[in-house]
PDB file of N, CA and C in Angstrom:
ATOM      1  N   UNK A   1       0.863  -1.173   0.000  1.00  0.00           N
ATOM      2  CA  UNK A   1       0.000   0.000   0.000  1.00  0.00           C
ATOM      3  C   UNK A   1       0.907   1.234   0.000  1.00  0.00           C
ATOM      4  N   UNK A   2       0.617   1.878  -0.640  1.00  0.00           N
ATOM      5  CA  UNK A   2       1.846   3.622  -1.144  1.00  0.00           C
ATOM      6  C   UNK A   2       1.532   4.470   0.221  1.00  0.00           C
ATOM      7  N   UNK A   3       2.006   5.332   0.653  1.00  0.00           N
ATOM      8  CA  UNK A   3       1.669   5.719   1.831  1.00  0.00           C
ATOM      9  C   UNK A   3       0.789   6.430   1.657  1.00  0.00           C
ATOM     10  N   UNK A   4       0.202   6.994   0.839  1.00  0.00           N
ATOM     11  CA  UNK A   4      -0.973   8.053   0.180  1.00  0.00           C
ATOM     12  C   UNK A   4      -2.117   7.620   1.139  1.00  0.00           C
ATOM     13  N   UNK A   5      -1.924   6.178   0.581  1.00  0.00           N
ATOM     14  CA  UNK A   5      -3.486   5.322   0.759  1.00  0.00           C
ATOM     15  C   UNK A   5      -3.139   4.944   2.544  1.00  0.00           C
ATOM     16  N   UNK A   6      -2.335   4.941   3.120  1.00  0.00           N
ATOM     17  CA  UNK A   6      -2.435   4.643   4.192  1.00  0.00           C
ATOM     18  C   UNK A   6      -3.337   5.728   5.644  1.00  0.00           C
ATOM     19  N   UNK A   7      -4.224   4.983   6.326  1.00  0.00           N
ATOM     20  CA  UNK A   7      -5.154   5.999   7.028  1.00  0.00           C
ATOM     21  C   UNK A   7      -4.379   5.626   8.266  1.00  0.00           C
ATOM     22  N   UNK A   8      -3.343   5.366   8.999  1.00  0.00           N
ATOM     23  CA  UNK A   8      -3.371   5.185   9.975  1.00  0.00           C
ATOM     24  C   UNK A   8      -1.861   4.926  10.156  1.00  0.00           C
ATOM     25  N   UNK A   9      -1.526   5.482  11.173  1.00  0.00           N
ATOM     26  CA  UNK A   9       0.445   5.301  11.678  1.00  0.00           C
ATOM     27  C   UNK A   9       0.177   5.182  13.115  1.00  0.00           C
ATOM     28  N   UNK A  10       1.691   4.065  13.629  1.00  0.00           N
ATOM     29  CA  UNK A  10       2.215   3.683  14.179  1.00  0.00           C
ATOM     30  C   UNK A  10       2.814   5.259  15.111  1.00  0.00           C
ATOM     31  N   UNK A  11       2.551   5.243  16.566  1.00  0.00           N
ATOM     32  CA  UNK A  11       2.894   6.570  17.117  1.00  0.00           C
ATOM     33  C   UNK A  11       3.274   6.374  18.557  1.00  0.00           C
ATOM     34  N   UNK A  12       4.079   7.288  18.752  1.00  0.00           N
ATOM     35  CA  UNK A  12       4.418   7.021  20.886  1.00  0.00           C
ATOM     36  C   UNK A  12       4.258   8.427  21.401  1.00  0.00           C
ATOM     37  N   UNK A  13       3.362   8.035  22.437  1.00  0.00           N
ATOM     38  CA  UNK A  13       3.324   9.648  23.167  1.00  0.00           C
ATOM     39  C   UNK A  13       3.218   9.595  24.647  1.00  0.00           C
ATOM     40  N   UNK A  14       3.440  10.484  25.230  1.00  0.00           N
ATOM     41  CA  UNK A  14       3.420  10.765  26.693  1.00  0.00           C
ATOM     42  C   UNK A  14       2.328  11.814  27.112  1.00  0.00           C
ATOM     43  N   UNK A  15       1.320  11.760  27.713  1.00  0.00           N
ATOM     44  CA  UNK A  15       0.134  12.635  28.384  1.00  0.00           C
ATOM     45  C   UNK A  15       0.745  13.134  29.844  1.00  0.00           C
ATOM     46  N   UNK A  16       1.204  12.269  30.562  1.00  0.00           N
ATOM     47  CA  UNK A  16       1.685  12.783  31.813  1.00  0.00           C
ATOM     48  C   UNK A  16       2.704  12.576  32.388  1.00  0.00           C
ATOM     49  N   UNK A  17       3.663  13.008  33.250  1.00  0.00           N
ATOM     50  CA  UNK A  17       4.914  12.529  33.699  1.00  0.00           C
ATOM     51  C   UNK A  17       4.793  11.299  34.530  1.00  0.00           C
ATOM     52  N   UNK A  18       6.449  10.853  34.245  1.00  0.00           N
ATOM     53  CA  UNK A  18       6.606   9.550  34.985  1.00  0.00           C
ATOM     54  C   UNK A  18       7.411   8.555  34.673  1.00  0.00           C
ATOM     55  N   UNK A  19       8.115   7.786  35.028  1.00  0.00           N
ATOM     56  CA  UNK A  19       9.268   6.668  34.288  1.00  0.00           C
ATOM     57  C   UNK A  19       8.319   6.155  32.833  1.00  0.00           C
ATOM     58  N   UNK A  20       8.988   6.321  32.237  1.00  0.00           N
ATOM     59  CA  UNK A  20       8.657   5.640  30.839  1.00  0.00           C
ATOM     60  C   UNK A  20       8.192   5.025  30.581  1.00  0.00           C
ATOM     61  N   UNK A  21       8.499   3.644  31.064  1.00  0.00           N
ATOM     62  CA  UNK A  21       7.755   2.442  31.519  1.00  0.00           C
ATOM     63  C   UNK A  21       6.341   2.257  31.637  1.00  0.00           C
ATOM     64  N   UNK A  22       6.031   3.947  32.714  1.00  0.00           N
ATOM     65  CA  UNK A  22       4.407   3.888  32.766  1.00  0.00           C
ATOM     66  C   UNK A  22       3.643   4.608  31.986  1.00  0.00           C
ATOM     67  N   UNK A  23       4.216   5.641  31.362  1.00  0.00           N
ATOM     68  CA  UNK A  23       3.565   6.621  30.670  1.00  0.00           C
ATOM     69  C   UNK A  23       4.026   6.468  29.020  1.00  0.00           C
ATOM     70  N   UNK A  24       4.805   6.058  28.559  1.00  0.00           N
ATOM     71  CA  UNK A  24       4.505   5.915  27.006  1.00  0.00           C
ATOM     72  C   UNK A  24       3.890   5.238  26.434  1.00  0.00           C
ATOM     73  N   UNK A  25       3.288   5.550  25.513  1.00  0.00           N
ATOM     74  CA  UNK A  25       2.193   4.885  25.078  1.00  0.00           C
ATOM     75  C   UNK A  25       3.103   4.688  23.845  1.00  0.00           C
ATOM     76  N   UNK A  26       2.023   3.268  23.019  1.00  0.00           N
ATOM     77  CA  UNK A  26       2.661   3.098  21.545  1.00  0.00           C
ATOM     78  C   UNK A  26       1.110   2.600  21.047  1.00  0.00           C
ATOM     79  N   UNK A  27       0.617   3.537  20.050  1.00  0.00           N
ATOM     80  CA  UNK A  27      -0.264   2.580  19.367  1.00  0.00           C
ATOM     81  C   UNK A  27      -0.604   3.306  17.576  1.00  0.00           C
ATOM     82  N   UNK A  28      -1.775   3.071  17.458  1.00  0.00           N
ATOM     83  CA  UNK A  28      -2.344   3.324  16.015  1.00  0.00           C
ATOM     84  C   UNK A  28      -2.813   4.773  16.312  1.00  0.00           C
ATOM     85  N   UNK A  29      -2.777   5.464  15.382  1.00  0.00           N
ATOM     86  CA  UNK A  29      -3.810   7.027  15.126  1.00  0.00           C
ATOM     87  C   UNK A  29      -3.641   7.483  13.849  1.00  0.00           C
ATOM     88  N   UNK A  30      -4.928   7.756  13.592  1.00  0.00           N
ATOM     89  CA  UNK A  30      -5.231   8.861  12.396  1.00  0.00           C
ATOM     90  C   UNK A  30      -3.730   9.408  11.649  1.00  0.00           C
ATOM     91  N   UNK A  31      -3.704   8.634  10.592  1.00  0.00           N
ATOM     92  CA  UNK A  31      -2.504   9.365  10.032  1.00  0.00           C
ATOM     93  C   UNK A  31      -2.636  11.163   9.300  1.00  0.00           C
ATOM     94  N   UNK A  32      -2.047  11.837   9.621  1.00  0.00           N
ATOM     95  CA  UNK A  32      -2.099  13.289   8.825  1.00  0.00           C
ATOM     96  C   UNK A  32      -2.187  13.029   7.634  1.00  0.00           C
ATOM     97  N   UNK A  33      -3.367  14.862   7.606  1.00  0.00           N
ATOM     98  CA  UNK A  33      -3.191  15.098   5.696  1.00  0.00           C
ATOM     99  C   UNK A  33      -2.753  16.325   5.867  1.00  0.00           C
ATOM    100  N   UNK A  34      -1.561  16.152   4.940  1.00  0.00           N
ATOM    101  CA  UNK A  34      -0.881  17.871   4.762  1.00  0.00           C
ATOM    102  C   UNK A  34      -1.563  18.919   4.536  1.00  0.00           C
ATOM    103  N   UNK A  35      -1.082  20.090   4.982  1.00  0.00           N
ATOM    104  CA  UNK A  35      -2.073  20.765   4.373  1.00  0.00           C
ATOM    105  C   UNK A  35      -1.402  21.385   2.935  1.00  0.00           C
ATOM    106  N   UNK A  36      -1.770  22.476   2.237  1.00  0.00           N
ATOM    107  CA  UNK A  36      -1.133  23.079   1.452  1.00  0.00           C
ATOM    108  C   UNK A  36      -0.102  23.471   1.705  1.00  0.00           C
ATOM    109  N   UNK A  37       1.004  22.898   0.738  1.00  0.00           N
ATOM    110  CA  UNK A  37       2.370  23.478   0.854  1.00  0.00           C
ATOM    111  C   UNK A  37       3.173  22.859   1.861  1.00  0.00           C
ATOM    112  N   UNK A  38       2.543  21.685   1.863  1.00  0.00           N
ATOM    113  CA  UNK A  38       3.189  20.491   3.015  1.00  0.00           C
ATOM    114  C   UNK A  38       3.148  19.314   2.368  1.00  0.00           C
ATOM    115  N   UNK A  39       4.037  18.586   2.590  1.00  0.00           N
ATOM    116  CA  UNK A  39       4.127  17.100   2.426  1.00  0.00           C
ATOM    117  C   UNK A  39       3.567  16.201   3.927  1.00  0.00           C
ATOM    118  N   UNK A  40       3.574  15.063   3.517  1.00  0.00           N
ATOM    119  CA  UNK A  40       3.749  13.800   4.417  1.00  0.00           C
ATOM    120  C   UNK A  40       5.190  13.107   3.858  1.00  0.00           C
ATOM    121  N   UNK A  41       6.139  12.496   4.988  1.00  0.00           N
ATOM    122  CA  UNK A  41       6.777  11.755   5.105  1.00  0.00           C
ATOM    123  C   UNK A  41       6.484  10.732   5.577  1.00  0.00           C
ATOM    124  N   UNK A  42       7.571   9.119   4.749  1.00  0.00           N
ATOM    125  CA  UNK A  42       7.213   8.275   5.487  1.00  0.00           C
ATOM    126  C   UNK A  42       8.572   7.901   6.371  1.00  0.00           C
ATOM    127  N   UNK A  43       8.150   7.365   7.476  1.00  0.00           N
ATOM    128  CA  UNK A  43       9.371   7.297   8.030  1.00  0.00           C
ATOM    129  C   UNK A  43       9.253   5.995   8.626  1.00  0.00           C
ATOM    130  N   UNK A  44      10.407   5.233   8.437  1.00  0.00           N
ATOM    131  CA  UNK A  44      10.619   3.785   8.713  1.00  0.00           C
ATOM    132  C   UNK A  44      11.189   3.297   9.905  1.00  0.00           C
ATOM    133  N   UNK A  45      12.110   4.415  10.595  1.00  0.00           N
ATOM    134  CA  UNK A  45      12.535   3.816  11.841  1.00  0.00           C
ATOM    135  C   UNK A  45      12.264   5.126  12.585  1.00  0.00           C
ATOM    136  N   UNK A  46      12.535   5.278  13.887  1.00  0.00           N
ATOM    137  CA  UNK A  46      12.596   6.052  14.694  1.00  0.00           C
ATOM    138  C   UNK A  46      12.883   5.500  16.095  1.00  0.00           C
ATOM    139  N   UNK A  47      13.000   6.686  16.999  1.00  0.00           N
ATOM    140  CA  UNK A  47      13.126   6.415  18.445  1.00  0.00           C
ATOM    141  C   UNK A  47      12.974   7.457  19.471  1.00  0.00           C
ATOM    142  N   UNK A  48      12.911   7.420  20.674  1.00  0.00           N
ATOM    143  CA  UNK A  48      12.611   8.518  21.432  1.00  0.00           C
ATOM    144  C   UNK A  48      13.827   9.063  21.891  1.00  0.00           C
ATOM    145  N   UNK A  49      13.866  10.485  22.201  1.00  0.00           N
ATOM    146  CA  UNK A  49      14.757  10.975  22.479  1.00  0.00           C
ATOM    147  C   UNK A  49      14.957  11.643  23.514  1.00  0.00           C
ATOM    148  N   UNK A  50      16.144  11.331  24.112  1.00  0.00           N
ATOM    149  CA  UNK A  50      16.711  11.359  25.610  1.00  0.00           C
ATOM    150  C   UNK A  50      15.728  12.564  26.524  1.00  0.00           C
ATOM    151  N   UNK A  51      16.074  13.435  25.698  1.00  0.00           N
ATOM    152  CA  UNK A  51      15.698  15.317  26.032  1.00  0.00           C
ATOM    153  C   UNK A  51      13.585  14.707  26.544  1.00  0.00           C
ATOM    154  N   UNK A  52      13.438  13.647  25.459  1.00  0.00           N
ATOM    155  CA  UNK A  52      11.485  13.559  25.690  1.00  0.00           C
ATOM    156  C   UNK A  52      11.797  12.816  27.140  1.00  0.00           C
ATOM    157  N   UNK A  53      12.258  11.653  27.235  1.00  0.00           N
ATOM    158  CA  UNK A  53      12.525  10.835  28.371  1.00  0.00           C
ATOM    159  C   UNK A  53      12.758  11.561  29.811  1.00  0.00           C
ATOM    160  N   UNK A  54      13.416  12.463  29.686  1.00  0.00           N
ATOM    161  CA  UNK A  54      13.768  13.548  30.438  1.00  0.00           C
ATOM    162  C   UNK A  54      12.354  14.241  31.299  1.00  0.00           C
ATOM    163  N   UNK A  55      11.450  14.506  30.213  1.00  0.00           N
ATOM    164  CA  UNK A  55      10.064  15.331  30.184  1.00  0.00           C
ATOM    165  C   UNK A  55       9.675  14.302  30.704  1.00  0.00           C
ATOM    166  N   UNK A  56       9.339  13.181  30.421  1.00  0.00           N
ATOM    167  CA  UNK A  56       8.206  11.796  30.657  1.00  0.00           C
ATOM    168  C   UNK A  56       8.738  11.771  32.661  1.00  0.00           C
ATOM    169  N   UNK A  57      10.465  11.729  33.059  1.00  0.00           N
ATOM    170  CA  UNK A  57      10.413  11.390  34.328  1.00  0.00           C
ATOM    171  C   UNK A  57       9.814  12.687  35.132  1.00  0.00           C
ATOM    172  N   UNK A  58       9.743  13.818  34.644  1.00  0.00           N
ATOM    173  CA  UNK A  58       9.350  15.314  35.348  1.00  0.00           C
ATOM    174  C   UNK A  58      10.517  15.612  35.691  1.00  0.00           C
ATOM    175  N   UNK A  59      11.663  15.597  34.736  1.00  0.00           N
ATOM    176  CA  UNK A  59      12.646  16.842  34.788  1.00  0.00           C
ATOM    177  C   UNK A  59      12.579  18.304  34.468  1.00  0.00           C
ATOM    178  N   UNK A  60      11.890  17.800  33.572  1.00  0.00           N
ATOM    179  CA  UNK A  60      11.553  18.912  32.397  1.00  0.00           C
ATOM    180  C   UNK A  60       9.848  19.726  32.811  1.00  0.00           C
ATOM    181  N   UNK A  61       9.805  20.689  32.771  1.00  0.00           N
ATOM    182  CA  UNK A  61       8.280  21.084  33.339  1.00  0.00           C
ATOM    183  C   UNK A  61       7.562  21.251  31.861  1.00  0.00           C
ATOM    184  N   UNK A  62       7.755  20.610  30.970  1.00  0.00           N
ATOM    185  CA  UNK A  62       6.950  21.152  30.113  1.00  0.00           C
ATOM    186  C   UNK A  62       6.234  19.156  29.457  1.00  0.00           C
ATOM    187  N   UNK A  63       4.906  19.272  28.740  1.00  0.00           N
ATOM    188  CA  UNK A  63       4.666  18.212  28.658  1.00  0.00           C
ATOM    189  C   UNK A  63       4.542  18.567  26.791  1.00  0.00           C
ATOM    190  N   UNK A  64       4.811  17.651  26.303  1.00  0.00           N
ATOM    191  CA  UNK A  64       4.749  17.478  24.499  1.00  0.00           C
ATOM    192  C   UNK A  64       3.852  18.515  24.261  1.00  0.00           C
ATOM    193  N   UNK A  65       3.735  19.225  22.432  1.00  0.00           N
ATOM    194  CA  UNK A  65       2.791  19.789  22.219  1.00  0.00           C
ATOM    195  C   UNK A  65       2.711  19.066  20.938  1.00  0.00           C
ATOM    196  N   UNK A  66       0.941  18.841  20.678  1.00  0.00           N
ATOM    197  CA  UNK A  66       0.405  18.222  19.618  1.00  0.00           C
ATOM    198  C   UNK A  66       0.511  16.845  19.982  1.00  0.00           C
ATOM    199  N   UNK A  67       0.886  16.187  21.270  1.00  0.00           N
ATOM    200  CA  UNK A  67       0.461  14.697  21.619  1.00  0.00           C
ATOM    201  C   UNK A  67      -1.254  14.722  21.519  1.00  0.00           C
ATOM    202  N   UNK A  68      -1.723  13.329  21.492  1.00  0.00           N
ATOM    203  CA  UNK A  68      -2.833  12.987  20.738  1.00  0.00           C
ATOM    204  C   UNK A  68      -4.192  13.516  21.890  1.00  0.00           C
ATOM    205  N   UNK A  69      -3.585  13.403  23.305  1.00  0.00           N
ATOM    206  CA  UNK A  69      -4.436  13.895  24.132  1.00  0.00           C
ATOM    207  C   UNK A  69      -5.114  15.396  24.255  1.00  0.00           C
ATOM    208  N   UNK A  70      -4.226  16.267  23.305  1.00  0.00           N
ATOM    209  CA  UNK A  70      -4.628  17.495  23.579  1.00  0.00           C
ATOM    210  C   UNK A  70      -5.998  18.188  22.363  1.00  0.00           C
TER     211      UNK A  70
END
């Protein structure tokens, strides 16, 4: 399936602080439609990054923006 046609991606997010363990989530959501003058990428690997992990234990006072909860 071309990614065009694909309705749905693979995603990890954090809503509230806390060891990782308890608060990341991994599941399915609504894949984006660009808007004008935007693409979609597809992207095949990824991983989280230290600086988010940081946020997830409450180092960091700030929580993600555009996670799926908001």
């Amino acid at each position: 399936m071309s990614t065009e046609q694909r309705r749905t991606m693979v995603a990890s997010w954090y809503d509230r602080q806390g060891p990782a363990a308890k608060v990341l989530q991994v599941g399915e959501l609504p894949a984006p439609r660009p808007s004008d003058g935007e693409i979609r990428v597809a992207v095949s690997l990824s991983g989280v990054n230290p600086g988010d992990t940081r946020g997830m234990a409450g180092l960091a006072d700030v929580l993600p923006t555009g996670h799926p909860a908001q």
